[in-house]
N, C-alpha and C. Protein backbone atom coordinates (compact mmCIF):
# COMPACT_ATOMS: atom_id res chain seq x y z
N UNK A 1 15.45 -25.44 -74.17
CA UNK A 1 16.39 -25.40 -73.07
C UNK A 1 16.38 -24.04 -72.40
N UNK A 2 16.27 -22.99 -73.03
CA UNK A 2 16.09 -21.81 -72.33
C UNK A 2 15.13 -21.27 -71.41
N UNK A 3 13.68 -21.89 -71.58
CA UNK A 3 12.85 -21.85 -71.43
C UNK A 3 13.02 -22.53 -69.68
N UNK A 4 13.31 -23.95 -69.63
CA UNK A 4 14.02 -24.72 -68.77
C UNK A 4 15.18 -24.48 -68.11
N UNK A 5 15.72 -23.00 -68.47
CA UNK A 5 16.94 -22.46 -67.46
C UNK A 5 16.19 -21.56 -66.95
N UNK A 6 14.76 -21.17 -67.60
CA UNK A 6 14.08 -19.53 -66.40
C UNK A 6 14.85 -18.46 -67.66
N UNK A 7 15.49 -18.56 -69.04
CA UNK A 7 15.79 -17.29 -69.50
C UNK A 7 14.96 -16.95 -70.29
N UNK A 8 14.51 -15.77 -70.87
CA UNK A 8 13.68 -15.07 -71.68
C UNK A 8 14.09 -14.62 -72.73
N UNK A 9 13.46 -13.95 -74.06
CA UNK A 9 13.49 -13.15 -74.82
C UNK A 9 14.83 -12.07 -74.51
N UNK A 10 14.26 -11.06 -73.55
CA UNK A 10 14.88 -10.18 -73.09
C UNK A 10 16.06 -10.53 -72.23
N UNK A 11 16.20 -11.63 -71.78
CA UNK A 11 18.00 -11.73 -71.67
C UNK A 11 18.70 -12.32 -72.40
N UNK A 12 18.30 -12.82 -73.80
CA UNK A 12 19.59 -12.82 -74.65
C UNK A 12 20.35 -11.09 -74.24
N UNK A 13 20.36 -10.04 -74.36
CA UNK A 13 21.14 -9.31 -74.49
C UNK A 13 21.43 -8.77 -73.24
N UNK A 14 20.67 -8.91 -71.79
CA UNK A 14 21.01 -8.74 -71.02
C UNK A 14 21.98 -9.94 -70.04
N UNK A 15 21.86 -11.07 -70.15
CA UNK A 15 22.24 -12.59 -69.84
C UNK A 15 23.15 -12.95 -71.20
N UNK A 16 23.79 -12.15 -72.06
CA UNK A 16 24.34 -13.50 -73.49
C UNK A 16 25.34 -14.23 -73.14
N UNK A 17 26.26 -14.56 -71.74
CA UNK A 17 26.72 -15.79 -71.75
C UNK A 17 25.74 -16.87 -71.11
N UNK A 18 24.77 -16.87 -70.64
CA UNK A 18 24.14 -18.14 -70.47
C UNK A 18 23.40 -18.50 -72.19
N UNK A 19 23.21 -17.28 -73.14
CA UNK A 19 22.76 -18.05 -74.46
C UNK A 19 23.71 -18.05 -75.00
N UNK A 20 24.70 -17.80 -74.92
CA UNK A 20 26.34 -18.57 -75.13
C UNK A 20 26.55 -19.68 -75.51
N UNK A 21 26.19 -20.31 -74.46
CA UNK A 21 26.12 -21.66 -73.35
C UNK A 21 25.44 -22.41 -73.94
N UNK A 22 24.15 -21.80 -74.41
CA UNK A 22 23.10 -22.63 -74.57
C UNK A 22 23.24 -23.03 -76.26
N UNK A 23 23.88 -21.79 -77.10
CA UNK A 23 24.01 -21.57 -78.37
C UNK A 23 24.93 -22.94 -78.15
N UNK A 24 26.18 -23.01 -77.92
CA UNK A 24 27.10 -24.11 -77.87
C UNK A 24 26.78 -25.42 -77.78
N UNK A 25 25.86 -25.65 -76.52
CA UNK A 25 25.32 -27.02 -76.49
C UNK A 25 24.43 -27.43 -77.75
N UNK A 26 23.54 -26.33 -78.19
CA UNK A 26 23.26 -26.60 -79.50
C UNK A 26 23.54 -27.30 -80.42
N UNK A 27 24.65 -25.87 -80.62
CA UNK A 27 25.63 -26.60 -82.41
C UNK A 27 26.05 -27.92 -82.15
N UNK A 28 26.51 -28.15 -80.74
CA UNK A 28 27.52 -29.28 -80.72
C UNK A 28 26.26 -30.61 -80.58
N UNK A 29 25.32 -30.92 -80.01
CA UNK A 29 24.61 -32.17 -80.19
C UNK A 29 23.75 -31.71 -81.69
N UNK A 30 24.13 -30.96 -82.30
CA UNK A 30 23.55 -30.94 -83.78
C UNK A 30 24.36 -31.71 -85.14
N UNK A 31 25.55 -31.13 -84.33
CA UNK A 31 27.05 -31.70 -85.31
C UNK A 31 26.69 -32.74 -84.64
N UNK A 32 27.05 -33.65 -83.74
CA UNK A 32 26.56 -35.19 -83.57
C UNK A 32 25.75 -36.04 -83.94
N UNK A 33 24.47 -35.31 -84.25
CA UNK A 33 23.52 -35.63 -84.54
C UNK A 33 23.73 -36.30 -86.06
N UNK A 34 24.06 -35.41 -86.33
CA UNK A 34 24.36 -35.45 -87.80
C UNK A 34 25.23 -36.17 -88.02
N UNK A 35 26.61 -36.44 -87.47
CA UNK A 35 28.01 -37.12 -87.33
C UNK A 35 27.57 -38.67 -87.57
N UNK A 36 26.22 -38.84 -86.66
CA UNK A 36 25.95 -40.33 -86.54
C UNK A 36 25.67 -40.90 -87.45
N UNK A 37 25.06 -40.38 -88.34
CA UNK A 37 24.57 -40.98 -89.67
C UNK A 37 25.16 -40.57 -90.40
N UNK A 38 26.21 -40.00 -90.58
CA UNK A 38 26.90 -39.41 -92.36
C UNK A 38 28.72 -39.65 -92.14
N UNK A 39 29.44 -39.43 -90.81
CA UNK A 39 30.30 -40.15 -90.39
C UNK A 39 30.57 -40.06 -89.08
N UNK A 40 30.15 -41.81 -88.77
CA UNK A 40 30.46 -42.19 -88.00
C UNK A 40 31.94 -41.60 -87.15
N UNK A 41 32.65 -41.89 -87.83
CA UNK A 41 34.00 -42.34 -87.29
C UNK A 41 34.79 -40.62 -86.78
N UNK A 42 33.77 -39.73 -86.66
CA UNK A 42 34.40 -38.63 -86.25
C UNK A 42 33.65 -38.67 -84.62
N UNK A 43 35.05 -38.16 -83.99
CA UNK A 43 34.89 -37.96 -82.36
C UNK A 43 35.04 -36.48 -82.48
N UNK A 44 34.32 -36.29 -81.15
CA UNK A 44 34.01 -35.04 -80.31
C UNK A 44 34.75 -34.71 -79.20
N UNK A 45 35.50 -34.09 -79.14
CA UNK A 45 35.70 -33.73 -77.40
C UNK A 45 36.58 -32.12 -77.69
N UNK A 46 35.75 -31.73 -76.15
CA UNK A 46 36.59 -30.55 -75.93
C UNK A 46 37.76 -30.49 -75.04
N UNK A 47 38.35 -28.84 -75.08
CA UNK A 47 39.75 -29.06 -73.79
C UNK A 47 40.19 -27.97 -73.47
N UNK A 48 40.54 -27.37 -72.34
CA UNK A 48 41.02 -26.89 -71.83
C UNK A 48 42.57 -26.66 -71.86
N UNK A 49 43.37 -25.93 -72.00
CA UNK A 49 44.52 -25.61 -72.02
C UNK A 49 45.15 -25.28 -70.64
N UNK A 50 46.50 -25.60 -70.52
CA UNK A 50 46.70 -24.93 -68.88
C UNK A 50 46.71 -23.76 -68.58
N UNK A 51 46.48 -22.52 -69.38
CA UNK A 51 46.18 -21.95 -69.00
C UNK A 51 45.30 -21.10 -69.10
N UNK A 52 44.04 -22.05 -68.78
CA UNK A 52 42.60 -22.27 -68.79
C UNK A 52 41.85 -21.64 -69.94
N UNK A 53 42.69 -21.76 -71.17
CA UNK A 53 41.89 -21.58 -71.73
C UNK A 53 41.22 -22.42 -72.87
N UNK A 54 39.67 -22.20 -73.34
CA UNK A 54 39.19 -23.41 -73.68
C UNK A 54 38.67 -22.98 -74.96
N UNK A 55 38.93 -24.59 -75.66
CA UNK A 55 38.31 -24.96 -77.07
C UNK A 55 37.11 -25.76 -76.43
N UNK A 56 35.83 -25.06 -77.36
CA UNK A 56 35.06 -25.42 -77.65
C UNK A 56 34.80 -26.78 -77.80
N UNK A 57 35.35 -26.95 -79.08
CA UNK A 57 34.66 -28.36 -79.91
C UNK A 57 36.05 -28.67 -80.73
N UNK A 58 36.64 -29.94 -80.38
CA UNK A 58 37.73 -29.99 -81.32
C UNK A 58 36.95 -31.80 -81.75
N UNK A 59 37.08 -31.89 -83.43
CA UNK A 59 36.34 -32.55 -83.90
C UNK A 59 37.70 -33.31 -84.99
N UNK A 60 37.72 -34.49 -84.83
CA UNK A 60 39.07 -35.42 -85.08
C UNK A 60 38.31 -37.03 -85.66
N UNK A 61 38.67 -37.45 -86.71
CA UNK A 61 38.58 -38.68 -87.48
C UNK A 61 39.55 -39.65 -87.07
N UNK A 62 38.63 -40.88 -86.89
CA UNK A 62 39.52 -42.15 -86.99
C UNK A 62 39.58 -42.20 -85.28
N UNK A 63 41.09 -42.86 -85.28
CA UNK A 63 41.33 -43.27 -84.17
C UNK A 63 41.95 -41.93 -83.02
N UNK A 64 41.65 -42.14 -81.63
CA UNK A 64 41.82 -41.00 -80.77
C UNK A 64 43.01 -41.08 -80.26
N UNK A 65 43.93 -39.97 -80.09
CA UNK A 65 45.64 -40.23 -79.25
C UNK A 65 45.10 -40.76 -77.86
N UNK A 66 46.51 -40.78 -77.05
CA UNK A 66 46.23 -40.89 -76.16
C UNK A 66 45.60 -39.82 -74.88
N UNK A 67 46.23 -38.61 -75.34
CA UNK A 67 45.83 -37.51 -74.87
C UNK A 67 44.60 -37.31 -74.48
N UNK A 68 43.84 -37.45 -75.65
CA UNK A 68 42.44 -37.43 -75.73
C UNK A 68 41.19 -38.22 -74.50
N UNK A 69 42.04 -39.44 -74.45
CA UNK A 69 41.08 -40.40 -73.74
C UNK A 69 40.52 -40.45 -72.46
């Protein structure tokens, strides 16, 4: 994926929120990956707070509130 955004070697430390970004999308279709075959029944979603600030990855079993949906 980095490769496919145009970033290099040398901007991890000059660029590190786009490998931020990229680190994140990572972990998170890795944890899925994995989720699918060992348990199912855990959902994914992230969120924003009002006042804008954001979770990542909030990772919840079973059934989803309504909040969520």
């Amino acid at each position: 994926m980095a490769t496919l955004s145009g970033l290099t070697a040398e901007d991890a430390i000059a660029r590190r929120e786009r490998f931020g970004h990229l680190l994140e999308s990572f972990v998170v279709q890795q944890l899925r990956a994995q989720a699918g075959w060992t348990a199912p029944e855990l959902n994914f979603r992230h969120c924003r707070a009002k006042d804008r600030v954001e979770v990542g990855l909030v990772v919840t079993r079973g059934a989803i509130s309504g909040a969520w949906k």
